[in-house]
PDB file of N, CA and C in Angstrom:
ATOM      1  N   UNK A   1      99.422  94.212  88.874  1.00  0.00           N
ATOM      2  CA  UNK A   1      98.484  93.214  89.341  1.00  0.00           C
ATOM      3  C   UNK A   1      97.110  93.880  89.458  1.00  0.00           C
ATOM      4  N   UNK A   2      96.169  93.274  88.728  1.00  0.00           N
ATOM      5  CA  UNK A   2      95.042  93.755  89.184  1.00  0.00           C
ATOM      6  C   UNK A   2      94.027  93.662  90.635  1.00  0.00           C
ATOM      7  N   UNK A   3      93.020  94.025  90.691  1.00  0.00           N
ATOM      8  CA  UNK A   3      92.311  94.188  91.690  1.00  0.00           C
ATOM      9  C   UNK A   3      91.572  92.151  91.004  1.00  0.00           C
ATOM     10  N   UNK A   4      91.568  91.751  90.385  1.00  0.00           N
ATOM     11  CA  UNK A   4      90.237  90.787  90.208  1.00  0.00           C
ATOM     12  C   UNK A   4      91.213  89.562  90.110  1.00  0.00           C
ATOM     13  N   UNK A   5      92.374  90.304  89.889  1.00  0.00           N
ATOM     14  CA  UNK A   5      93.622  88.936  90.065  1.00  0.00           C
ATOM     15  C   UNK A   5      93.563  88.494  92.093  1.00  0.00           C
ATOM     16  N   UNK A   6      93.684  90.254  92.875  1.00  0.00           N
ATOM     17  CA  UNK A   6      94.075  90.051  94.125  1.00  0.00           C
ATOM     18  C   UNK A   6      92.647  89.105  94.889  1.00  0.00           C
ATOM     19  N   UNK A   7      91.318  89.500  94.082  1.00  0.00           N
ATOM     20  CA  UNK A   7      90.681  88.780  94.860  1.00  0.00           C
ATOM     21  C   UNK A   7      90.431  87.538  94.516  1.00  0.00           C
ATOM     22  N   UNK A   8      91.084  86.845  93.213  1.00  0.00           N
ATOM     23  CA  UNK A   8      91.156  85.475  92.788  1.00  0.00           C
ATOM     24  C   UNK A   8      91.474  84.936  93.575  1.00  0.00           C
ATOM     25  N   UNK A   9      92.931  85.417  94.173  1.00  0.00           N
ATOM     26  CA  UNK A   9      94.155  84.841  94.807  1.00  0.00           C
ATOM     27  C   UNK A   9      93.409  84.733  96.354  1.00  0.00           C
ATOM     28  N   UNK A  10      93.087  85.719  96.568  1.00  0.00           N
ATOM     29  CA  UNK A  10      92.347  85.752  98.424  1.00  0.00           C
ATOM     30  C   UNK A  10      91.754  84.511  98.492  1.00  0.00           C
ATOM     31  N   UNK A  11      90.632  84.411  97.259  1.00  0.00           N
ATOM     32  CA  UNK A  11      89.689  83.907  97.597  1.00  0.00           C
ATOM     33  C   UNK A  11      90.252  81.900  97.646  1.00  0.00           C
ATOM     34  N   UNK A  12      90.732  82.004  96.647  1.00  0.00           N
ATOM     35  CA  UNK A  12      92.078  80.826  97.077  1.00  0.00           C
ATOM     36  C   UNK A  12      92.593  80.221  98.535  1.00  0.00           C
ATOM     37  N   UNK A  13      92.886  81.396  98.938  1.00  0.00           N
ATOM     38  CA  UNK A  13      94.091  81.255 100.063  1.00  0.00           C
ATOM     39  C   UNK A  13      92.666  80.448 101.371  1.00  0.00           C
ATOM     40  N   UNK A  14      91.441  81.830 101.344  1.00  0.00           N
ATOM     41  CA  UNK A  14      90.502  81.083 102.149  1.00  0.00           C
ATOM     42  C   UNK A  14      89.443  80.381 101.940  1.00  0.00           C
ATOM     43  N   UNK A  15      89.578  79.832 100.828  1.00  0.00           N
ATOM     44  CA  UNK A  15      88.967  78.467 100.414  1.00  0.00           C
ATOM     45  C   UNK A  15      90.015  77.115 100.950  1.00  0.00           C
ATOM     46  N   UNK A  16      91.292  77.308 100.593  1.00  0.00           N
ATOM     47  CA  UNK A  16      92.526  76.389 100.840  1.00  0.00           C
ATOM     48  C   UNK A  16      93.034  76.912 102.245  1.00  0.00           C
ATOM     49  N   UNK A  17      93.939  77.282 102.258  1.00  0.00           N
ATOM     50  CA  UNK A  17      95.166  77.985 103.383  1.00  0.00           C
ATOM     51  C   UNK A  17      96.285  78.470 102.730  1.00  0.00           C
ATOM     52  N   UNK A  18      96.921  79.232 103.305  1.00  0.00           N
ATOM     53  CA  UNK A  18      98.045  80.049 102.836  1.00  0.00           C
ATOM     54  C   UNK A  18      99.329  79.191 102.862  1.00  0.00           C
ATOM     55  N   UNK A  19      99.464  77.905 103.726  1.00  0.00           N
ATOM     56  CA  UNK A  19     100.062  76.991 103.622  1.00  0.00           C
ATOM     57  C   UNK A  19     100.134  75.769 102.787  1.00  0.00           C
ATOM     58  N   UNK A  20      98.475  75.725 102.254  1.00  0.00           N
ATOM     59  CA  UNK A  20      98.435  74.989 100.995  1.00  0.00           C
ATOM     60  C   UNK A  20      98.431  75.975  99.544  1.00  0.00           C
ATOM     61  N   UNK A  21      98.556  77.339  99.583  1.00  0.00           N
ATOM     62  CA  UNK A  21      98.643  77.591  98.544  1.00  0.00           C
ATOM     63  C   UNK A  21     100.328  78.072  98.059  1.00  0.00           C
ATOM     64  N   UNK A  22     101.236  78.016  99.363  1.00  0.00           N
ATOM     65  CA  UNK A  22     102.691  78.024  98.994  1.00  0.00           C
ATOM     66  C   UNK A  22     102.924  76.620  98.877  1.00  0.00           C
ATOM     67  N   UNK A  23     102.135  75.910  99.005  1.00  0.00           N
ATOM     68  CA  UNK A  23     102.810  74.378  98.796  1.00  0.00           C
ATOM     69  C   UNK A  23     102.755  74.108  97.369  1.00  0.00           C
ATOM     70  N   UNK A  24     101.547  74.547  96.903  1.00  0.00           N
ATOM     71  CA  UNK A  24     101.331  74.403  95.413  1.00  0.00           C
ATOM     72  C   UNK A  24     102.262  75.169  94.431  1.00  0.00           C
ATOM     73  N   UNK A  25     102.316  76.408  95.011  1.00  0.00           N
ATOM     74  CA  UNK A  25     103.152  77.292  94.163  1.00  0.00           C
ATOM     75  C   UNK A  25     105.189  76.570  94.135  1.00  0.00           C
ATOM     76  N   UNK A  26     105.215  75.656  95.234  1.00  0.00           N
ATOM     77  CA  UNK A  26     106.414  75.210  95.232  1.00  0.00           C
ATOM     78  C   UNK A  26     106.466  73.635  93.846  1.00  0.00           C
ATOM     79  N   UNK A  27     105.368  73.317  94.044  1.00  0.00           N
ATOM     80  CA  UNK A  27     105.617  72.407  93.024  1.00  0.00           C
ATOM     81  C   UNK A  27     105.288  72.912  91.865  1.00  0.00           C
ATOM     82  N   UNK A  28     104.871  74.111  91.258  1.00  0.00           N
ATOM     83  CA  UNK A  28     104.695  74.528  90.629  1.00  0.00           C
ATOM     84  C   UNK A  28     105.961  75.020  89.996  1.00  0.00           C
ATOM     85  N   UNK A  29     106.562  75.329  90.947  1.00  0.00           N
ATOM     86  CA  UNK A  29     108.259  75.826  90.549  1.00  0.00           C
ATOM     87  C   UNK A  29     108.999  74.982  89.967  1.00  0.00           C
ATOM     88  N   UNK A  30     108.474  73.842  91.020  1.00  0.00           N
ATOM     89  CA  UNK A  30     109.528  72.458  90.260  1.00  0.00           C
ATOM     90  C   UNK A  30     109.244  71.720  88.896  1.00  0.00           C
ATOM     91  N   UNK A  31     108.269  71.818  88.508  1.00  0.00           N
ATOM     92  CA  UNK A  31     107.449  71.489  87.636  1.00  0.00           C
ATOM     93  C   UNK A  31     107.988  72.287  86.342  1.00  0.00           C
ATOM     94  N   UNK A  32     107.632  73.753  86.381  1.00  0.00           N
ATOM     95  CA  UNK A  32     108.477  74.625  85.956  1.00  0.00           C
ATOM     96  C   UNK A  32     109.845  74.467  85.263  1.00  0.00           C
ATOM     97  N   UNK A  33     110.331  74.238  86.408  1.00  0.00           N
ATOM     98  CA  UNK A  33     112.240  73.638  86.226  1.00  0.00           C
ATOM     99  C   UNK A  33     112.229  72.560  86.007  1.00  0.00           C
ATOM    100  N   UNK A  34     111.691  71.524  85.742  1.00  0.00           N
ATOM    101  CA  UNK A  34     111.894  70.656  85.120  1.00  0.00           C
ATOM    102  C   UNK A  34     111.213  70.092  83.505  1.00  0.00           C
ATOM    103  N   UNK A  35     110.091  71.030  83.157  1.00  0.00           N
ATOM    104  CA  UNK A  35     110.119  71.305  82.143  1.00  0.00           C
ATOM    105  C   UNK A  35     110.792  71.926  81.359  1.00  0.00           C
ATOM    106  N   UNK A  36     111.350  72.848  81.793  1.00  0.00           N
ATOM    107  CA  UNK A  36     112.277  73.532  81.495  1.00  0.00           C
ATOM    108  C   UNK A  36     113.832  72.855  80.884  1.00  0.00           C
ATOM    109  N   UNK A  37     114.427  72.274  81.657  1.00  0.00           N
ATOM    110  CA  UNK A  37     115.510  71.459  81.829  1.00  0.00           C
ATOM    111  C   UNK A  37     115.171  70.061  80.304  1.00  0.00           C
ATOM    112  N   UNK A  38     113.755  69.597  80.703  1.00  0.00           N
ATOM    113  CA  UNK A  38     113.432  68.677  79.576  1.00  0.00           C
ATOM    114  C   UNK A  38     113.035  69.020  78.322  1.00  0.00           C
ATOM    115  N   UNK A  39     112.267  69.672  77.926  1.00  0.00           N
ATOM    116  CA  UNK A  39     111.748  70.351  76.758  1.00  0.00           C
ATOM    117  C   UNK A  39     112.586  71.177  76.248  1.00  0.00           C
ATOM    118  N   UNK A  40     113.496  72.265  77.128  1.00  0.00           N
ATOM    119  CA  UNK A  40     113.830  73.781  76.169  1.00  0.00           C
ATOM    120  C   UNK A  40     115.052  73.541  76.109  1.00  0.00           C
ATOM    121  N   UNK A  41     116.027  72.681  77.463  1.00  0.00           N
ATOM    122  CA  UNK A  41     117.621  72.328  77.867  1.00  0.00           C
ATOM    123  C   UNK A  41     117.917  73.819  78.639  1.00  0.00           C
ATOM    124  N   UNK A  42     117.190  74.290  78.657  1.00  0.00           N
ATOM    125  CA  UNK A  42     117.030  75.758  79.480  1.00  0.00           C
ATOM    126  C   UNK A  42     117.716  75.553  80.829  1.00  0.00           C
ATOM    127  N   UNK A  43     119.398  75.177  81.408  1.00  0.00           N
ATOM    128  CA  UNK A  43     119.290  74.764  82.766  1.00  0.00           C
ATOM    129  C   UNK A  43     119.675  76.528  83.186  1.00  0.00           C
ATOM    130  N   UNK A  44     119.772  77.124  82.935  1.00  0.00           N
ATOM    131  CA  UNK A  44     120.066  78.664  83.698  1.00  0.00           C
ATOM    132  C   UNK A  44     118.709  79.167  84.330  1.00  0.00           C
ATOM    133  N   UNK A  45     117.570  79.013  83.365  1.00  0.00           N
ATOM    134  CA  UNK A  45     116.100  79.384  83.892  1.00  0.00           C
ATOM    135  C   UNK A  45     115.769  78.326  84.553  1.00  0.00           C
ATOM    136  N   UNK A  46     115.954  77.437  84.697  1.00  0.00           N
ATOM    137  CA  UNK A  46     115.791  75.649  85.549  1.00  0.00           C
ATOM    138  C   UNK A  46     116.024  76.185  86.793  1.00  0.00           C
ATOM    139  N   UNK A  47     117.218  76.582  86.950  1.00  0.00           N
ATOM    140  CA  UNK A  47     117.677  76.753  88.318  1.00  0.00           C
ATOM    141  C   UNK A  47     117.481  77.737  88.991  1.00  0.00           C
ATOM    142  N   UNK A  48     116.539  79.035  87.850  1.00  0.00           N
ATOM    143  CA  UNK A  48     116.176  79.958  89.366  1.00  0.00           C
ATOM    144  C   UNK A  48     115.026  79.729  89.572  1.00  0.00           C
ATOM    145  N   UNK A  49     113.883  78.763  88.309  1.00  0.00           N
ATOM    146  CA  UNK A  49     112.660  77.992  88.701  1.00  0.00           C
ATOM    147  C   UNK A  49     112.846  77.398  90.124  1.00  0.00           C
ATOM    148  N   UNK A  50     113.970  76.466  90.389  1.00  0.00           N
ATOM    149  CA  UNK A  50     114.323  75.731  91.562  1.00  0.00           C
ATOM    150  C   UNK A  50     114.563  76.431  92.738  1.00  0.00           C
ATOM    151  N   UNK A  51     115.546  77.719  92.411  1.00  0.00           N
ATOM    152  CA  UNK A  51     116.003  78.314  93.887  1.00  0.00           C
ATOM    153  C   UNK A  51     114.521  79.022  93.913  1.00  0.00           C
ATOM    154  N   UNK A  52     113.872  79.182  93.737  1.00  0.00           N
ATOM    155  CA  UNK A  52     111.993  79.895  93.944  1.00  0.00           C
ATOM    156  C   UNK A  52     111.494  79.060  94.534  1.00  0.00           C
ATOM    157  N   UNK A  53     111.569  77.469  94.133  1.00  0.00           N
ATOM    158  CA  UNK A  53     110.734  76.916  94.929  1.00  0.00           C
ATOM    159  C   UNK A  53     111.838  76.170  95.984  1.00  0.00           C
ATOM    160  N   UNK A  54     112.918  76.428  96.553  1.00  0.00           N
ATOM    161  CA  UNK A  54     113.547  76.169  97.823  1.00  0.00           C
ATOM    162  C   UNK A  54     113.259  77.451  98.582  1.00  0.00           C
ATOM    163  N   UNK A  55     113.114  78.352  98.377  1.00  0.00           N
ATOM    164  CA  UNK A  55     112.939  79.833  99.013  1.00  0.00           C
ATOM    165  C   UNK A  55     111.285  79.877  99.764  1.00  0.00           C
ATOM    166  N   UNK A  56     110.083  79.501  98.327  1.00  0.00           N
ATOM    167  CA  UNK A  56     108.937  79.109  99.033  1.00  0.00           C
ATOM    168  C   UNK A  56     109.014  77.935 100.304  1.00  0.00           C
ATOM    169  N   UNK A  57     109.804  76.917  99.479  1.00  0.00           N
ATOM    170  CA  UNK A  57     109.633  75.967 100.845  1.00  0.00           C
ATOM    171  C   UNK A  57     110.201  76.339 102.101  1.00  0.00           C
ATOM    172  N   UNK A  58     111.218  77.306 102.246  1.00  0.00           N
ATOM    173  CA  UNK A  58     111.165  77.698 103.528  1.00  0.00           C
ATOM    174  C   UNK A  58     110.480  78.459 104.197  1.00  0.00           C
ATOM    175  N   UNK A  59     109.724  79.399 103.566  1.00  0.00           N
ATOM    176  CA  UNK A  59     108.451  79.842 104.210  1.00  0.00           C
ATOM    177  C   UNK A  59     107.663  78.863 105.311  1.00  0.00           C
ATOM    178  N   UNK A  60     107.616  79.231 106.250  1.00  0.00           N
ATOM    179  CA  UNK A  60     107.242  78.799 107.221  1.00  0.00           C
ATOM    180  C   UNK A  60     105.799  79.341 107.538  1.00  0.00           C
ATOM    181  N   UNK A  61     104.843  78.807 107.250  1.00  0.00           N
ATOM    182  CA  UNK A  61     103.332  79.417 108.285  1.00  0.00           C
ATOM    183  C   UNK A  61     102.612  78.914 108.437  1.00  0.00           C
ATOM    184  N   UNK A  62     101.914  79.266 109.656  1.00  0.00           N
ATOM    185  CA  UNK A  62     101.526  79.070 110.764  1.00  0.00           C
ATOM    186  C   UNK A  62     100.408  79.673 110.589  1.00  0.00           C
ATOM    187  N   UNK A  63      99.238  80.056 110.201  1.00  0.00           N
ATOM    188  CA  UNK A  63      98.204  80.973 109.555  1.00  0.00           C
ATOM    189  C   UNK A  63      96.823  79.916 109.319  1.00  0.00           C
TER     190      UNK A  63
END
């Protein structure tokens, strides 16, 4: 990871919140897996797209 990636991402988090930027990254997952599932029939990569974004959604914060 670079240094100009980490301050992309910062600058993200405190423009948004760290709670809206795991929210995004969760539909991003799903999105993911379900392209996946539709376009490629890919359901093995579908489903760890999915368990990623059940794992983000339990992230909990408070930040």
């Amino acid at each position: 990871m670079t240094k100009e990636y980490m301050d992309s991402l910062e600058s993200i988090v405190e423009q948004l919140t760290l709670a809206a930027v795991l929210e995004m990254l969760e539909r991003i997952c799903h999105k993911k897996a379900e392209n996946l599932r539709t376009h490629w029939q890919d359901e093995n990569s579908a489903k760890l797209w999915e368990k990623a974004a059940r794992q983000i959604e339990q992230i909990n914060i408070d930040v």
